[in-house]
C-alpha atoms as a PDB file:
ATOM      1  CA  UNK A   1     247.332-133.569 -96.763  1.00  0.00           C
ATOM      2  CA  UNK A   2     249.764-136.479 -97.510  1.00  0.00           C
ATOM      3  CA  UNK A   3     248.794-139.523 -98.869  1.00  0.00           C
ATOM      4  CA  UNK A   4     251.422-141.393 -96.746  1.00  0.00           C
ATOM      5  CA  UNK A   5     249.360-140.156 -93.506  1.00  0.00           C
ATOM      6  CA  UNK A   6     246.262-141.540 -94.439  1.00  0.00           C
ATOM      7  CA  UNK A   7     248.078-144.950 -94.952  1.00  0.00           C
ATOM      8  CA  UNK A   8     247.737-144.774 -98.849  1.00  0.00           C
ATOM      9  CA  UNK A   9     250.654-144.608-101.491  1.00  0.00           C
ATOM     10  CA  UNK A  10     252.836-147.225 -99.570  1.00  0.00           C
ATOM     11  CA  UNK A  11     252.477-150.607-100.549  1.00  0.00           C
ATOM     12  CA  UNK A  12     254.704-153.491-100.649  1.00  0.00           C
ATOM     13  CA  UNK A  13     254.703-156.728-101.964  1.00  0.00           C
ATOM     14  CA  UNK A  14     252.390-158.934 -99.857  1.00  0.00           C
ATOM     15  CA  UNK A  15     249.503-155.423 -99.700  1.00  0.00           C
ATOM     16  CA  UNK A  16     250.007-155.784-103.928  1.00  0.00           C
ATOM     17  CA  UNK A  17     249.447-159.329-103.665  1.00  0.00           C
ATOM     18  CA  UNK A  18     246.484-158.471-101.241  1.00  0.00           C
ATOM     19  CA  UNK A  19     245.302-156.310-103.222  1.00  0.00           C
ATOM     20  CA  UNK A  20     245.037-158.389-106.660  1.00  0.00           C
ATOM     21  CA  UNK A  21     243.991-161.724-104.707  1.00  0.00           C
ATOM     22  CA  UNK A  22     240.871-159.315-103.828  1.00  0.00           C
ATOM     23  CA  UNK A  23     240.412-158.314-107.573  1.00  0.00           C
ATOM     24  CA  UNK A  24     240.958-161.741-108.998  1.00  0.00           C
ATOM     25  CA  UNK A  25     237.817-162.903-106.218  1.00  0.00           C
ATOM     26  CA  UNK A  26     235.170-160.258-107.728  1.00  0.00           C
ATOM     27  CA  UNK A  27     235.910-160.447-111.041  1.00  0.00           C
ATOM     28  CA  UNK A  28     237.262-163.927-112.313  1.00  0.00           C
ATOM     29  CA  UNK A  29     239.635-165.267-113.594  1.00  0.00           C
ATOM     30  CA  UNK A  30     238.179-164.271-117.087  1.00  0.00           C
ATOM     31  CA  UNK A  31     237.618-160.768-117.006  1.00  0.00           C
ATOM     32  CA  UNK A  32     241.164-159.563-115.499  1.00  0.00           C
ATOM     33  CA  UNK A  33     242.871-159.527-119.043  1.00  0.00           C
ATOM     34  CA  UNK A  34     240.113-157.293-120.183  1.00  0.00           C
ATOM     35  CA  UNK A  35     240.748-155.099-117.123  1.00  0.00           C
ATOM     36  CA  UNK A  36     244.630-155.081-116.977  1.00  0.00           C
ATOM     37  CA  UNK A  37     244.093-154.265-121.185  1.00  0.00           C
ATOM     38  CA  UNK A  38     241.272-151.523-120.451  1.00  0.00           C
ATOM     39  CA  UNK A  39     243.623-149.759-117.407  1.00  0.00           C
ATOM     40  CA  UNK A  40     246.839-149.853-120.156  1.00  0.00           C
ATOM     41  CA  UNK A  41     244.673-148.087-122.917  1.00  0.00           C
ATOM     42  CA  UNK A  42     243.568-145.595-120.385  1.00  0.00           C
ATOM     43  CA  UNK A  43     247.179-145.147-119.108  1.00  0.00           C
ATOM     44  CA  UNK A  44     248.157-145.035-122.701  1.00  0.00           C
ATOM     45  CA  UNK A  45     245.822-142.030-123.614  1.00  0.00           C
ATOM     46  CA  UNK A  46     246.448-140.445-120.699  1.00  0.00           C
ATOM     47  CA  UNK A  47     250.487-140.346-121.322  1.00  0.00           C
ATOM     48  CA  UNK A  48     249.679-138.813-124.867  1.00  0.00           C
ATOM     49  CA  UNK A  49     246.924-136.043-123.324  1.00  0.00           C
ATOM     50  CA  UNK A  50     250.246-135.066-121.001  1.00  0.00           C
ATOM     51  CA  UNK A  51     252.446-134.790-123.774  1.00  0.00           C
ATOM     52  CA  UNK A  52     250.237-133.036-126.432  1.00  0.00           C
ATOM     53  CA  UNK A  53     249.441-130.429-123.168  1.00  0.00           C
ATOM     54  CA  UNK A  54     253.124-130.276-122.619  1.00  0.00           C
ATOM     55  CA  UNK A  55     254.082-129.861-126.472  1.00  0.00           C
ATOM     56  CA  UNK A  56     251.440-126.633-126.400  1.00  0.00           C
ATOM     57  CA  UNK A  57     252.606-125.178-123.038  1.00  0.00           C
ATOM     58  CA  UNK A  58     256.392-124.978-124.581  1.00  0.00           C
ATOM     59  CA  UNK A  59     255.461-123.700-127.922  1.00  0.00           C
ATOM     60  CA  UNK A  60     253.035-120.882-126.013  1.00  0.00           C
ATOM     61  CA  UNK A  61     256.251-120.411-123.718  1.00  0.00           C
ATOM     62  CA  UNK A  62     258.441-120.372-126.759  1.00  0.00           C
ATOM     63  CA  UNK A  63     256.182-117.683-128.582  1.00  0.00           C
ATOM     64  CA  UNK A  64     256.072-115.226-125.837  1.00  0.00           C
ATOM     65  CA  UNK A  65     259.947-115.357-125.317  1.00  0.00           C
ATOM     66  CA  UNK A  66     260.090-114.798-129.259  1.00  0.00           C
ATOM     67  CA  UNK A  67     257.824-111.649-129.244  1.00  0.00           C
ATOM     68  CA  UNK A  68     259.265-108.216-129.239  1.00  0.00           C
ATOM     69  CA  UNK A  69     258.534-106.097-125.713  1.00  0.00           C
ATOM     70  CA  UNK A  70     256.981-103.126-127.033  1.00  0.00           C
ATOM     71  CA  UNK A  71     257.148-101.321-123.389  1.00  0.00           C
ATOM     72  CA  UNK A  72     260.024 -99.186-123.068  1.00  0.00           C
ATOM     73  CA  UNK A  73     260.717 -97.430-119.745  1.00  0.00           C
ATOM     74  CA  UNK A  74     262.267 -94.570-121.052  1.00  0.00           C
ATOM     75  CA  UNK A  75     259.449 -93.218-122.820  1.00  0.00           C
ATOM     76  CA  UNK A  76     256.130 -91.951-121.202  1.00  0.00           C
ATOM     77  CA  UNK A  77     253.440 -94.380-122.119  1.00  0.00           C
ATOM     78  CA  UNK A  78     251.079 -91.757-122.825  1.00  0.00           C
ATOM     79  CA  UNK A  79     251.894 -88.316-124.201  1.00  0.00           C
ATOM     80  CA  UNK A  80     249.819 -85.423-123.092  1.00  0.00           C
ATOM     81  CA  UNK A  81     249.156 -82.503-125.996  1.00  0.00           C
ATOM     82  CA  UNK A  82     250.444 -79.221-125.146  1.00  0.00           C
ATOM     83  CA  UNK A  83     248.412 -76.157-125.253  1.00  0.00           C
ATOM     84  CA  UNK A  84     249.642 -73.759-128.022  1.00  0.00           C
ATOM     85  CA  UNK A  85     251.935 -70.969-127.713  1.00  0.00           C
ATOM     86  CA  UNK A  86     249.974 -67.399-126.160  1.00  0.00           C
ATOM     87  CA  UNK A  87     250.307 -64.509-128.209  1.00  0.00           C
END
């Protein structure tokens, strides 16, 4: 379902303004640095979670384009023994 249909995801100015008159009501004047410094150091570590998962997802992409394919079409993949010559 879209966010845009259940109203969230588009906010202008005044709804920002709104929205962080409401915040600076319940908790002060005081504690908004600590929150505005606690949501950038969560931001922060989430940016460099993406990246490290993004560094490993190339170099596992990276390894299995460097590997050699060891099927090849032209030969049977399994080789059935053949019963000896009759006398």
């Amino acid at each position: 379902m879209h966010t845009l249909a259940l109203g969230f995801g588009n906010f202008g100015g005044p709804d920002l303004i709104i929205i962080l008159g409401i915040v600076l009501v319940l908790f002060g004047a005081k504690k908004l640095p600590e929150l505005a410094r606690g949501l950038g150091q969560s931001l922060n570590e989430f940016r460099k979670t993406r990246e490290e998962f993004d560094r490993e997802l190339h170099s596992a992409s990276n390894e299995l384009k460097s590997q050699p394919q060891t099927y090849q079409p032209n030969q049977p993949a399994i080789q059935t023994p053949q019963p000896p010559p009759v006398k």
